[in-house]
N, C-alpha and C. Protein backbone atom coordinates (compact mmCIF):
# COMPACT_ATOMS: atom_id res chain seq x y z
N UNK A 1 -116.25 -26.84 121.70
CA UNK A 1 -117.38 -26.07 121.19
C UNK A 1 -117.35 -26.00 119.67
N UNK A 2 -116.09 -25.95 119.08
CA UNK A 2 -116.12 -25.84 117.75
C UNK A 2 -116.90 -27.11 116.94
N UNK A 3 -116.83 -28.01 117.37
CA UNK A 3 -117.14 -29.21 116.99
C UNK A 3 -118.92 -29.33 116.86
N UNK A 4 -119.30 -28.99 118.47
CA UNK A 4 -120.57 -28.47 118.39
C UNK A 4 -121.29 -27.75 117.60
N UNK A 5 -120.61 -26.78 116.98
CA UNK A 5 -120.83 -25.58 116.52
C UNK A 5 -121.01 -25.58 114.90
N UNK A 6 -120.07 -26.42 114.31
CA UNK A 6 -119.53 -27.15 113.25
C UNK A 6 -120.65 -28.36 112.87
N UNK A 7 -121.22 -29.13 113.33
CA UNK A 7 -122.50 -29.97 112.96
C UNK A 7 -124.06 -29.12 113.47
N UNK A 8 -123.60 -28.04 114.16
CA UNK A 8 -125.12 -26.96 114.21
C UNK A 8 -124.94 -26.68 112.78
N UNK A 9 -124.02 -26.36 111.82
CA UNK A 9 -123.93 -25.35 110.85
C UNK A 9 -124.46 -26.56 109.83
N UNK A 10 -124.01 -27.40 109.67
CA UNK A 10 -124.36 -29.12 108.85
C UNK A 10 -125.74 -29.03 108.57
N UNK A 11 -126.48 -29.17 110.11
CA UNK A 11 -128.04 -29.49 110.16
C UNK A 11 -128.58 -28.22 109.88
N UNK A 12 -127.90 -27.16 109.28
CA UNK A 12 -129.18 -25.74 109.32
C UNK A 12 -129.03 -24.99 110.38
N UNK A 13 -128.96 -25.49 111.22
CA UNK A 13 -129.48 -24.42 112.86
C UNK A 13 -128.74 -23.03 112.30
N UNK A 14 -130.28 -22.45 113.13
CA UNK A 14 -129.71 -21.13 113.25
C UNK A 14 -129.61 -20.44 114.08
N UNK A 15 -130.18 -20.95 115.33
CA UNK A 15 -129.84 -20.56 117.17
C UNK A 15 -129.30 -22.11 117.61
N UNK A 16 -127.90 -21.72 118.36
CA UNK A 16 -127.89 -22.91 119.55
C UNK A 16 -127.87 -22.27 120.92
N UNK A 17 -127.61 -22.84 122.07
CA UNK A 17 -128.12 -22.69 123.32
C UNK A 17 -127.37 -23.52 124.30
N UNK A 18 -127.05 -22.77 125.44
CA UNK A 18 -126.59 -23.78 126.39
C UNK A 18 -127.37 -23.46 127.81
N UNK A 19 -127.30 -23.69 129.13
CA UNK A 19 -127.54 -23.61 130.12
C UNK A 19 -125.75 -23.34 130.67
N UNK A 20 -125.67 -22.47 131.68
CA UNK A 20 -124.11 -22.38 131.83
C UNK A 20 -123.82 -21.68 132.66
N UNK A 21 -122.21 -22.31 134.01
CA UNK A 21 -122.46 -21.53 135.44
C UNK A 21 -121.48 -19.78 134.82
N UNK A 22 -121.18 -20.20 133.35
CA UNK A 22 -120.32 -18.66 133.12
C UNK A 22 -119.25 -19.45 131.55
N UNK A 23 -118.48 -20.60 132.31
CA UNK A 23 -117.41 -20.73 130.86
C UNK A 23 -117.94 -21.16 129.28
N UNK A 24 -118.71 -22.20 129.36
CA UNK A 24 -119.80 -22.56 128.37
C UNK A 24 -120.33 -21.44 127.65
N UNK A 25 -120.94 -20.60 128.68
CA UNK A 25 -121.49 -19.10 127.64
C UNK A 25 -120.70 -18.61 126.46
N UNK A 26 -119.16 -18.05 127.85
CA UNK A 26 -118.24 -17.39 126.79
C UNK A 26 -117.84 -18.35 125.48
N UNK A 27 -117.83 -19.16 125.44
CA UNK A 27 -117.40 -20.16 124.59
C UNK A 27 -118.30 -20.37 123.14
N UNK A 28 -119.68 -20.94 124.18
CA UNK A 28 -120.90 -20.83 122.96
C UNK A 28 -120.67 -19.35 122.20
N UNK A 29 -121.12 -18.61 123.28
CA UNK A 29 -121.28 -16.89 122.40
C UNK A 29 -120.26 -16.62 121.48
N UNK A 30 -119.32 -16.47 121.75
CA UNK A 30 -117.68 -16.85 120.99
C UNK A 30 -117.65 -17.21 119.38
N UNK A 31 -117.79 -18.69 119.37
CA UNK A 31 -118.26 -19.24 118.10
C UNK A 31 -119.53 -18.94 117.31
N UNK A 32 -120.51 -19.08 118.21
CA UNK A 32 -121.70 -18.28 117.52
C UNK A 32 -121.62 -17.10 117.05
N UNK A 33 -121.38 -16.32 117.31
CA UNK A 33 -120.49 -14.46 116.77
C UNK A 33 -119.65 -14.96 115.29
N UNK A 34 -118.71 -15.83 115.36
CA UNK A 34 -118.20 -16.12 114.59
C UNK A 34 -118.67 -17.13 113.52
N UNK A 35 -119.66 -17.90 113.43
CA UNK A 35 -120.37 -18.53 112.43
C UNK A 35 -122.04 -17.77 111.83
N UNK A 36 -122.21 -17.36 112.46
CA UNK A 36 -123.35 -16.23 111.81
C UNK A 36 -124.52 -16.95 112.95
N UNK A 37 -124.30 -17.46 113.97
CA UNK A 37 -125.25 -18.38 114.40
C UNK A 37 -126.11 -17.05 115.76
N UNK A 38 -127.12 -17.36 116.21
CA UNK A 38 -127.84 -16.55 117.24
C UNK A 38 -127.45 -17.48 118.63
N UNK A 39 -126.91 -16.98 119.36
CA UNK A 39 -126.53 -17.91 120.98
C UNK A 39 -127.32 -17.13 121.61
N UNK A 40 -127.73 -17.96 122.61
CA UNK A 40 -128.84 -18.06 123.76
C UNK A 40 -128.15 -18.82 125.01
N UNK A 41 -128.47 -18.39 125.95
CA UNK A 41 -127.70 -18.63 127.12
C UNK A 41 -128.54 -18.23 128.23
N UNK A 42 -128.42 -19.89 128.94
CA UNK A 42 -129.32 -19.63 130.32
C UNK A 42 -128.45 -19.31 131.38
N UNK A 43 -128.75 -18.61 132.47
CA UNK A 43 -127.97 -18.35 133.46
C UNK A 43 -128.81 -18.46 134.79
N UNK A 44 -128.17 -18.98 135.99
CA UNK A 44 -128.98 -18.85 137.19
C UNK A 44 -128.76 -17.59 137.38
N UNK A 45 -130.00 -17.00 138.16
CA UNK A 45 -130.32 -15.56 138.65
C UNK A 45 -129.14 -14.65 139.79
N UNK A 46 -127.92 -16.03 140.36
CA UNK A 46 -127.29 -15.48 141.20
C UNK A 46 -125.83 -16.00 141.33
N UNK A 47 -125.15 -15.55 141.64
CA UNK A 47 -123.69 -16.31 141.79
C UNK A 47 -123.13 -16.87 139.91
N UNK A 48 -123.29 -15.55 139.74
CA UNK A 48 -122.57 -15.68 138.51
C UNK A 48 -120.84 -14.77 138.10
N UNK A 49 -120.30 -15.32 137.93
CA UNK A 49 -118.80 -14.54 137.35
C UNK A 49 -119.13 -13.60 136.47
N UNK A 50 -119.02 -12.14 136.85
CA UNK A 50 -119.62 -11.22 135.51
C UNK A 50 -118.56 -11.31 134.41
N UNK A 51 -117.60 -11.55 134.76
CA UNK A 51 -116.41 -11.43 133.85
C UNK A 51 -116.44 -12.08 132.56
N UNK A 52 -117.39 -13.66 133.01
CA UNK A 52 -117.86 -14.69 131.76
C UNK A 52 -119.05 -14.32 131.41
N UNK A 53 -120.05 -13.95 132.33
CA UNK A 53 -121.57 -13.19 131.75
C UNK A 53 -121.28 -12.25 130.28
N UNK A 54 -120.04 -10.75 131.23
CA UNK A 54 -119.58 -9.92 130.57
C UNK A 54 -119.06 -10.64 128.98
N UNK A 55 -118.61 -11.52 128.79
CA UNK A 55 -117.92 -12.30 127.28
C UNK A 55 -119.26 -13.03 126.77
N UNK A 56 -120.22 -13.38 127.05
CA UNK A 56 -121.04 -13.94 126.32
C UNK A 56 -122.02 -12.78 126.10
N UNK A 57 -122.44 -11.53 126.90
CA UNK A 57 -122.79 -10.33 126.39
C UNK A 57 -121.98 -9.52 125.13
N UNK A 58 -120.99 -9.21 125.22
CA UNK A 58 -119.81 -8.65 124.43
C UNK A 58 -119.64 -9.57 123.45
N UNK A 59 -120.38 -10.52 123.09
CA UNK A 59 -120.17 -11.48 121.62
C UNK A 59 -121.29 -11.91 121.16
N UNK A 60 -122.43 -10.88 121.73
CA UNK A 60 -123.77 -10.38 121.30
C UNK A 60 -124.56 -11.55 121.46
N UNK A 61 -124.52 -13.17 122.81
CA UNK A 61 -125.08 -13.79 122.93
C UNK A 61 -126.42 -12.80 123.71
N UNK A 62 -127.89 -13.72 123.27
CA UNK A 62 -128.84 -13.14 123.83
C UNK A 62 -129.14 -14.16 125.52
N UNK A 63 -128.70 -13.84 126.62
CA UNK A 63 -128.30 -13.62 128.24
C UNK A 63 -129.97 -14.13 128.83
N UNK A 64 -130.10 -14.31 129.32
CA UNK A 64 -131.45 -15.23 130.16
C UNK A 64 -131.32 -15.57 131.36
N UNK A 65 -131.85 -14.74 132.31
CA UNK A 65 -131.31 -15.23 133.78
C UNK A 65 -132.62 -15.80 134.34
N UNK A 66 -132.56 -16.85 135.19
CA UNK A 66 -133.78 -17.66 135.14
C UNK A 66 -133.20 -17.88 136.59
N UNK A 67 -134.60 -18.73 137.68
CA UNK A 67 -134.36 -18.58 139.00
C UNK A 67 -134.27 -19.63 139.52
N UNK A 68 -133.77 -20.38 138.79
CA UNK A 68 -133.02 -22.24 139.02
C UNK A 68 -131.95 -22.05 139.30
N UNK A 69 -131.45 -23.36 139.55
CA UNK A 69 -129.94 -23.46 139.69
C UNK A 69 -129.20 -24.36 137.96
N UNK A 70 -128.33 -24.30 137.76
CA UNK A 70 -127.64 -24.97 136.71
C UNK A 70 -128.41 -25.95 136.42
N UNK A 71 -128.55 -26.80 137.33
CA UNK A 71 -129.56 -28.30 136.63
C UNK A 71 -130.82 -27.93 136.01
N UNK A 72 -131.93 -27.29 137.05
CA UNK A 72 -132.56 -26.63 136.63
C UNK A 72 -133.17 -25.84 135.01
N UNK A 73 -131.62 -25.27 134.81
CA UNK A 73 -131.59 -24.85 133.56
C UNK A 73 -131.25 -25.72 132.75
N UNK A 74 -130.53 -26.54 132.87
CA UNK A 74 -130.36 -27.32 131.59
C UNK A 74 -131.58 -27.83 131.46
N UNK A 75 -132.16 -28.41 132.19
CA UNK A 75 -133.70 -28.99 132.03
C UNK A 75 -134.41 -27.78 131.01
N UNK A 76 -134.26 -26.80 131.22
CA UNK A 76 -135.42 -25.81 130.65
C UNK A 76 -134.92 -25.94 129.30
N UNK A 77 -133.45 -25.91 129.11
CA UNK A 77 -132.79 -25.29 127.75
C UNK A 77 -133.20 -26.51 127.12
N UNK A 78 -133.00 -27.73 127.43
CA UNK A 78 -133.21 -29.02 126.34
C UNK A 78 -135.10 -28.86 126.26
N UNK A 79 -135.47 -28.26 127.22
CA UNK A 79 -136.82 -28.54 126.76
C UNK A 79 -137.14 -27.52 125.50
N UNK A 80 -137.15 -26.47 125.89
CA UNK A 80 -137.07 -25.37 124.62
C UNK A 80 -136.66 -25.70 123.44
N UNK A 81 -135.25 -25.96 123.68
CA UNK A 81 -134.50 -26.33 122.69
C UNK A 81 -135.58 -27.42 121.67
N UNK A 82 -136.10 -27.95 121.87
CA UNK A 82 -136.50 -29.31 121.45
C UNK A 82 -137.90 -28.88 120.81
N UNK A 83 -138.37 -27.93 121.46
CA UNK A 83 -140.43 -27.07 121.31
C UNK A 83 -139.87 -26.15 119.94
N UNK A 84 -138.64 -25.57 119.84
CA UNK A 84 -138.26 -24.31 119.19
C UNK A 84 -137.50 -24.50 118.11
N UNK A 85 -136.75 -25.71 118.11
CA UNK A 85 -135.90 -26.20 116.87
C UNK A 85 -134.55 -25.79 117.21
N UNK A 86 -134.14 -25.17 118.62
CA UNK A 86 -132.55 -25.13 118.87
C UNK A 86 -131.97 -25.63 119.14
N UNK A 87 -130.40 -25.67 118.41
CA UNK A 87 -129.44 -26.85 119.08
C UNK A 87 -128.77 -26.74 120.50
N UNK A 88 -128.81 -27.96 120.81
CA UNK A 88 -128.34 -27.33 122.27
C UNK A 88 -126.93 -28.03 122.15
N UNK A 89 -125.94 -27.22 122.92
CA UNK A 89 -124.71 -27.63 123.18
C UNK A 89 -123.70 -27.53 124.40
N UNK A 90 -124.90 -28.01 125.37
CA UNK A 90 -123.94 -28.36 126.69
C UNK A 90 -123.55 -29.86 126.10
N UNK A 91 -122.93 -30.39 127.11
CA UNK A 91 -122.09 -31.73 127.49
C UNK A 91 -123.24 -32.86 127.11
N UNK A 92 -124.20 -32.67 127.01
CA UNK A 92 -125.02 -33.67 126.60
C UNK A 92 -125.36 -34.01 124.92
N UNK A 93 -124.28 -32.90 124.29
CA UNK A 93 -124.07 -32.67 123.31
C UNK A 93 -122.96 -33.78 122.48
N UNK A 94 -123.39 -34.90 122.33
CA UNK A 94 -122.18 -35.93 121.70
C UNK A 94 -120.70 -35.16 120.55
N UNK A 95 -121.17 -34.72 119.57
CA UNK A 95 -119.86 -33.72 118.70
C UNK A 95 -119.42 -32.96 119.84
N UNK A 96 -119.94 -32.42 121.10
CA UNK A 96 -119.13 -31.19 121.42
C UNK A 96 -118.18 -32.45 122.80
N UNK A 97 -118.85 -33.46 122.81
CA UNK A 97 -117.69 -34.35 123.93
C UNK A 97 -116.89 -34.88 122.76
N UNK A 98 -116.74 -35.22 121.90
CA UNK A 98 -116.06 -35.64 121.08
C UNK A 98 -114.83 -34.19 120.50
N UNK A 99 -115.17 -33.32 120.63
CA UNK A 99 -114.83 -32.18 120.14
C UNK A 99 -113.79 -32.07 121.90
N UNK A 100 -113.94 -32.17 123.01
CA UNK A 100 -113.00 -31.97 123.95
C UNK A 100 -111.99 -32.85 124.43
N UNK A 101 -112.27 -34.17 123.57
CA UNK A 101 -110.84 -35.09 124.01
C UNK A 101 -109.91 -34.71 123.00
N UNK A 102 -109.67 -33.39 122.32
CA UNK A 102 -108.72 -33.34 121.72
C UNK A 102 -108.02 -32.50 122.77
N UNK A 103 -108.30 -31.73 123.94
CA UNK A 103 -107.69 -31.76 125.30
C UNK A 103 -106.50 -32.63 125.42
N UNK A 104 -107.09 -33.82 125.69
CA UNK A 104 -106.11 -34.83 126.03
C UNK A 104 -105.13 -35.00 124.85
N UNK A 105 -105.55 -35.28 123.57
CA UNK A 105 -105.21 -35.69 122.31
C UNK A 105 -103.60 -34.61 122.56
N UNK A 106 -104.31 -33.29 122.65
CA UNK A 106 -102.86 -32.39 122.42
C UNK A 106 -102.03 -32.27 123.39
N UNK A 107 -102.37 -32.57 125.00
CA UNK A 107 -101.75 -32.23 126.33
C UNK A 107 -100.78 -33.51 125.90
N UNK A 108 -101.10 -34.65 125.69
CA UNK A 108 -100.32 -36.04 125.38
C UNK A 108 -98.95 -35.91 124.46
N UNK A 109 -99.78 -35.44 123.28
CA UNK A 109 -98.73 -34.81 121.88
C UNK A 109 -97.69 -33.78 122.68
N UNK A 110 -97.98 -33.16 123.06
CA UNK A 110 -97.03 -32.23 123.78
C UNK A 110 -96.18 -32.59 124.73
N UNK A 111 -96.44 -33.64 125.21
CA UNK A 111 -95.43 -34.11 126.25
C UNK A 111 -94.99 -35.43 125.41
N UNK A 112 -94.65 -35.00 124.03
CA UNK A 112 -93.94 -36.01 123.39
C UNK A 112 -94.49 -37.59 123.76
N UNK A 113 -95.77 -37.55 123.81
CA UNK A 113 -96.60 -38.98 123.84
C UNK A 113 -96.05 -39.98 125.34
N UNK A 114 -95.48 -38.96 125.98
CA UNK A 114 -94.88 -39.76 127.49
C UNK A 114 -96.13 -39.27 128.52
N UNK A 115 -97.10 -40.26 128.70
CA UNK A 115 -98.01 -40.40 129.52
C UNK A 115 -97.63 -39.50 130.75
N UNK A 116 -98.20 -38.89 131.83
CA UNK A 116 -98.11 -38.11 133.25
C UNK A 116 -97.94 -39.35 133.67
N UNK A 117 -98.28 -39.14 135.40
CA UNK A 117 -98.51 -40.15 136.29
C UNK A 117 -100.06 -39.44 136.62
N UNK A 118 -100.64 -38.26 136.31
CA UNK A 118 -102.06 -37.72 137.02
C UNK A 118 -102.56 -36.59 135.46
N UNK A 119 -103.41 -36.66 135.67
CA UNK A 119 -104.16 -35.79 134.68
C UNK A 119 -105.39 -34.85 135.73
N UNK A 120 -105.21 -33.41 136.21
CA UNK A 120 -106.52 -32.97 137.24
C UNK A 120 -106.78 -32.29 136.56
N UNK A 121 -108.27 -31.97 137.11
CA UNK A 121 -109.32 -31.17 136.36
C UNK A 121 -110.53 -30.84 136.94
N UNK A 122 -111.57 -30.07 136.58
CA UNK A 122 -112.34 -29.93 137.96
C UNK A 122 -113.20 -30.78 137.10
N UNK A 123 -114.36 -30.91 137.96
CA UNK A 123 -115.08 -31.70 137.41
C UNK A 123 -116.93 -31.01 137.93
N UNK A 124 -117.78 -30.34 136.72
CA UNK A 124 -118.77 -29.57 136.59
C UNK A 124 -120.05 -30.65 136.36
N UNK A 125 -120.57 -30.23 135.12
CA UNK A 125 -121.51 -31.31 134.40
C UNK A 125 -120.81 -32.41 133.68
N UNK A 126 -119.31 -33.10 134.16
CA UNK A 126 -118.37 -34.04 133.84
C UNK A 126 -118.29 -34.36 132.55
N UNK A 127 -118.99 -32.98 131.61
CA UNK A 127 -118.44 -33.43 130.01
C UNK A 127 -116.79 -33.78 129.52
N UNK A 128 -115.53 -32.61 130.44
CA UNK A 128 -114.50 -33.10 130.06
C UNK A 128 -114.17 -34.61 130.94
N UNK A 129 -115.01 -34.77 132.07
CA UNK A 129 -114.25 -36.34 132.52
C UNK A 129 -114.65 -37.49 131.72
N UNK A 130 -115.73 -37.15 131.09
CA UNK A 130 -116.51 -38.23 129.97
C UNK A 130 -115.16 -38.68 128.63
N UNK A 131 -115.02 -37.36 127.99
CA UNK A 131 -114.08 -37.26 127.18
C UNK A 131 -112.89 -37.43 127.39
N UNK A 132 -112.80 -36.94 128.24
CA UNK A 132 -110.93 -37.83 128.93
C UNK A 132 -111.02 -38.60 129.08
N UNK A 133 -111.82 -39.57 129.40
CA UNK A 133 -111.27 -41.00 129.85
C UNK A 133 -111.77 -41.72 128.35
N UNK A 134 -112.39 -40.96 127.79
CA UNK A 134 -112.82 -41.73 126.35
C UNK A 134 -110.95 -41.43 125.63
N UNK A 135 -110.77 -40.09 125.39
CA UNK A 135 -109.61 -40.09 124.62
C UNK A 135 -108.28 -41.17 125.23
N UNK A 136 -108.31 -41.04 126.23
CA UNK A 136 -107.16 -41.88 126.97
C UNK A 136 -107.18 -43.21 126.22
N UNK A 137 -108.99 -44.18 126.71
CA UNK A 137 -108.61 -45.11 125.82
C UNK A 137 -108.75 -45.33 124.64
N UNK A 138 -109.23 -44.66 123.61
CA UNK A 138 -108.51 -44.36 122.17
C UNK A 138 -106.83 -44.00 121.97
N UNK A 139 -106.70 -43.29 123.10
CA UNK A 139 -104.91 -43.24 122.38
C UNK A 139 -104.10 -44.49 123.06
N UNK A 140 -104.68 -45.35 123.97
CA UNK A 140 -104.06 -46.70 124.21
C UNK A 140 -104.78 -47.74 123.44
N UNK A 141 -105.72 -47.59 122.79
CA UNK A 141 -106.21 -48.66 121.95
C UNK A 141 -105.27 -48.76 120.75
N UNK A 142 -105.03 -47.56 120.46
CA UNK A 142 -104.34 -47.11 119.21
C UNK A 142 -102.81 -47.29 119.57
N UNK A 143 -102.40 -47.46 120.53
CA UNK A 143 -101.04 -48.07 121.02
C UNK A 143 -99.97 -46.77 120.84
N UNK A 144 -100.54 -45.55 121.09
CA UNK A 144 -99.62 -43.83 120.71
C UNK A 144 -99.64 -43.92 122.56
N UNK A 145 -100.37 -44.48 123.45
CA UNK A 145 -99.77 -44.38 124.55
C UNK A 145 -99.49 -45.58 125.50
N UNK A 146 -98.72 -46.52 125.96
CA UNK A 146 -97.89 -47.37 126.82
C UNK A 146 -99.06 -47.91 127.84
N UNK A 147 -99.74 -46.64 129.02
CA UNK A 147 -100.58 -46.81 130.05
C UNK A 147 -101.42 -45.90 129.74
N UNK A 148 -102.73 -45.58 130.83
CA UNK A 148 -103.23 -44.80 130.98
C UNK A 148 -103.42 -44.39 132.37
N UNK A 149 -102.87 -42.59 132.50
CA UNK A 149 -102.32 -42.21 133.43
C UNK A 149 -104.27 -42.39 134.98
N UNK A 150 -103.18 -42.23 135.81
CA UNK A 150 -104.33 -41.61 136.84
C UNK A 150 -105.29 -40.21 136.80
N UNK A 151 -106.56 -40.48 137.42
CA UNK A 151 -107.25 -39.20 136.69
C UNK A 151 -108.14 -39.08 138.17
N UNK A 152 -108.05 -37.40 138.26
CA UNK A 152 -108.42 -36.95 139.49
C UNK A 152 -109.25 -35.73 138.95
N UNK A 153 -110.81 -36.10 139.67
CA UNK A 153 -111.85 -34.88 138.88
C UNK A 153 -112.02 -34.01 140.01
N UNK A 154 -111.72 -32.93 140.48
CA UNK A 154 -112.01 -32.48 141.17
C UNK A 154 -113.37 -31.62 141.78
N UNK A 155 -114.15 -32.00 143.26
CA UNK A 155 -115.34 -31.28 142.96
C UNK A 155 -115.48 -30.72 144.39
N UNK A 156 -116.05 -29.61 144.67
CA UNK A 156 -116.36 -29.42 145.56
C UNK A 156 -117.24 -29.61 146.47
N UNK A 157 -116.84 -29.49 147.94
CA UNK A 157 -117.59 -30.31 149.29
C UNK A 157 -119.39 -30.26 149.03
N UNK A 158 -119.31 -28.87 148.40
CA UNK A 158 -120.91 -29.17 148.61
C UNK A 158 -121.60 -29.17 147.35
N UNK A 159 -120.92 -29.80 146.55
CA UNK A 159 -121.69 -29.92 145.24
C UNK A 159 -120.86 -30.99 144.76
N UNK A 160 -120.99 -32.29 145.04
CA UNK A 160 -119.90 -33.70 144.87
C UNK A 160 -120.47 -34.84 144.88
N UNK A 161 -121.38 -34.71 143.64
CA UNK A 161 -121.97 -35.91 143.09
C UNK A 161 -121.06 -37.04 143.00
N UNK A 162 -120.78 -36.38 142.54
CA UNK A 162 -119.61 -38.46 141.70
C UNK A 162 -118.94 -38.69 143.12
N UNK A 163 -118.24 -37.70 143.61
CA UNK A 163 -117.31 -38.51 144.76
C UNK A 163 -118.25 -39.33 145.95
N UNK A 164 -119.27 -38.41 146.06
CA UNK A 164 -120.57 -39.68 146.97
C UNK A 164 -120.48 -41.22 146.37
N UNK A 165 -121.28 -40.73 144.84
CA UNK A 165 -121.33 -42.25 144.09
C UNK A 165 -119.75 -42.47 144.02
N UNK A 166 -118.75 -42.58 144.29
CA UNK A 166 -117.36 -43.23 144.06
C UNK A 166 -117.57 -43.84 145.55
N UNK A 167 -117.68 -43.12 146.57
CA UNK A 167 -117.29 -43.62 148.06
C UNK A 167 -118.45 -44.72 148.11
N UNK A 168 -119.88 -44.67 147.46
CA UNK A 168 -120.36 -45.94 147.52
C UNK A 168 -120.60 -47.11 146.75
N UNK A 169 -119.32 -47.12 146.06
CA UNK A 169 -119.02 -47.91 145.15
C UNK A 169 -119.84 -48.49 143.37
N UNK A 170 -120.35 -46.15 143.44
CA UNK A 170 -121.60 -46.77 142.69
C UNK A 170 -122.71 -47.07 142.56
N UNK A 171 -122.98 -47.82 143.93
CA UNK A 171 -124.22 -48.33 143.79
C UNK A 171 -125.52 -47.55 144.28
N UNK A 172 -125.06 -46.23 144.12
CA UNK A 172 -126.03 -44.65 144.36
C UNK A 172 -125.55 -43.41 143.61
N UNK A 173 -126.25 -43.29 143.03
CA UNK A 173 -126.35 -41.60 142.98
C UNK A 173 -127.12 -40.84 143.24
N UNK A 174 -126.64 -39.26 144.29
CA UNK A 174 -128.15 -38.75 145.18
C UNK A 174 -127.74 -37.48 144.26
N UNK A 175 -128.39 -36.26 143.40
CA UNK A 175 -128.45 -35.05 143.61
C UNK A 175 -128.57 -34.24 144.95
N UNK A 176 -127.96 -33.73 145.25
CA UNK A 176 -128.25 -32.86 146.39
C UNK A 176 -128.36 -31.75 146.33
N UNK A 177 -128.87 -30.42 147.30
CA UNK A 177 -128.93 -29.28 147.21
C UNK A 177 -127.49 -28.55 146.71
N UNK A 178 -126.97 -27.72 146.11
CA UNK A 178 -125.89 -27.36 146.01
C UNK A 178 -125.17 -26.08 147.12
N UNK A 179 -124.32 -26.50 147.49
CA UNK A 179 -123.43 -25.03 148.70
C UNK A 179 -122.02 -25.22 148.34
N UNK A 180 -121.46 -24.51 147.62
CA UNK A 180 -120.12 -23.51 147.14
C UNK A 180 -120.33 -22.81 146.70
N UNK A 181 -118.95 -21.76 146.73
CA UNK A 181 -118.57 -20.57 146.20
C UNK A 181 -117.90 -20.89 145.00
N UNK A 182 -118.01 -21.91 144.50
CA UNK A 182 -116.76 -22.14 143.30
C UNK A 182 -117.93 -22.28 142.51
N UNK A 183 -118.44 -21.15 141.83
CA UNK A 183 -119.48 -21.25 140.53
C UNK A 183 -119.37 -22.28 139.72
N UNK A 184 -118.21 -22.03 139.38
CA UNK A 184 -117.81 -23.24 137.81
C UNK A 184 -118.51 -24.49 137.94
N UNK A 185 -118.51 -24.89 139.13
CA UNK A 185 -118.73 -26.43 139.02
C UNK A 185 -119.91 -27.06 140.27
N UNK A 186 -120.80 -25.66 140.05
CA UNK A 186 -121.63 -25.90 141.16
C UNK A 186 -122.97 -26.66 140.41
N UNK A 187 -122.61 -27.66 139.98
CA UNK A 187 -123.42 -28.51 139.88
C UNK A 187 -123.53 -29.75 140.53
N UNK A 188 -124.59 -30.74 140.88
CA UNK A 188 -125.19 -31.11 141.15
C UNK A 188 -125.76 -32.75 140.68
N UNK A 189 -126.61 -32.42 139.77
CA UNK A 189 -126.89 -34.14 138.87
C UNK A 189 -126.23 -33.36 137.39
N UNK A 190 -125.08 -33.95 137.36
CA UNK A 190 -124.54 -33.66 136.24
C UNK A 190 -124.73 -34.88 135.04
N UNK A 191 -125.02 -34.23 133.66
CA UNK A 191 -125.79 -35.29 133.00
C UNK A 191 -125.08 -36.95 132.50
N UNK A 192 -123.15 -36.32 132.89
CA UNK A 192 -122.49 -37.24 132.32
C UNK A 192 -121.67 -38.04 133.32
N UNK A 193 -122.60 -38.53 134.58
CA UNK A 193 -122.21 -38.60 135.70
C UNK A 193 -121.41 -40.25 135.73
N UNK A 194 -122.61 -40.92 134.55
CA UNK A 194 -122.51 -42.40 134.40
C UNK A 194 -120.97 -42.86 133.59
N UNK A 195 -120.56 -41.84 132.70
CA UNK A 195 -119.45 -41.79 131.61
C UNK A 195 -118.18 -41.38 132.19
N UNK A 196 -118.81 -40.37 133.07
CA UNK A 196 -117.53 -39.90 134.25
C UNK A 196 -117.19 -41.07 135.00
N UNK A 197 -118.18 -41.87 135.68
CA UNK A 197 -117.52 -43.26 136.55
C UNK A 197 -116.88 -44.25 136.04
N UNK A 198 -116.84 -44.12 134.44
CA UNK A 198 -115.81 -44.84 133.34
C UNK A 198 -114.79 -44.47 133.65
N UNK A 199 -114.55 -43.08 133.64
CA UNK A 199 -113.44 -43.04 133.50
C UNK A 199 -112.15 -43.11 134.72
N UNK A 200 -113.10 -43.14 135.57
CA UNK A 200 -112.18 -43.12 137.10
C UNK A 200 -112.58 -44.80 137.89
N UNK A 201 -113.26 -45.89 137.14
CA UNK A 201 -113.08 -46.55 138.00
C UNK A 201 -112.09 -47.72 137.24
């Protein structure tokens, strides 16, 4: 987000915006509080974590509950975003995927540049699987790592875009209705679905 947040401040902006099932909020709102910036934050109307609502309220983001689901909203937020002059900074946000393979960059550094055998993670609107598999091969291009480890995105049964398109080798991707309880990652047509199959095939 900082990264995001950091080329909003470059271009002027003075509201950015995300669509978000709860962590994104706290995050946007977060930095925005802290750069003088106005955050805006879409939320579906139901099955939200108040705990992350509660952190993007409490860091004086202005809260929007709308009666879509996550996809839904991102659709609305880039449209706005675009009519209104706001930056938007979900995952479709290039600085803010570039801004999360330092994830990898530091998990690597920390294990003294000795590759895992698995890297897991859940896997939402697949901005960090985009960026992980981008940083991986930057730090083997750059020869700071030997291999590049195995990578397991995790998603749930009823919201498991990519693992459909993985089991058919690709050659589909369906959105479907969404059914879990695991908010975080109850998405659906996630925008970085194509960048995510980089990195796992």
């Amino acid at each position: 987000m900082t990264g995001g947040v950091t080329q909003a401040r470059l271009l002027g902006m003075q509201r950015i915006a995300c669509a978000s099932t709860g962590n994104t909020s706290a995050s946007l709102a977060s930095y925005a509080a802290l750069a003088g910036l106005e955050g805006i934050v879409f939320f579906e109307n139901r099955e939200i974590a108040l705990g992350k609502l509660a952190q993007a309220i409490a860091y004086g983001a202005t809260c929007i509950q709308v009666s879509a689901d996550f996809d839904r909203n991102l659709e609305l937020v880039r449209k706005i975003s675009e009519e209104l002059g706001i930056y938007v900074l979900n995952s479709v946000n290039p600085f803010r995927l570039e801004g999360q393979k330092s994830i990898v960059f530091e998990a690597i550094q920390q294990l003294g540049w000795q590759v895992p055998d698995w890297i897991v993670f859940p896997g939402g609107n697949l901005g960090n699987s985009a960026a992980f598999g981008k940083a991986l091969h930057e730090l083997l291009e750059l020869g700071l790592i030997d291999r590049v480890p195995r990578v397991a995105i995790i998603q749930a049964e009823g919201a498991n875009p990519l693992y459909r398109a993985w089991r058919s080798g690709f050659d589909r991707f369906e959105a479907l209705q969404a059914n879990t309880i695991a908010t975080a990652i109850k998405i659906v047509n996630p925008v970085n679905w194509k960048k995510a199959a980089r990195t796992i095939h």
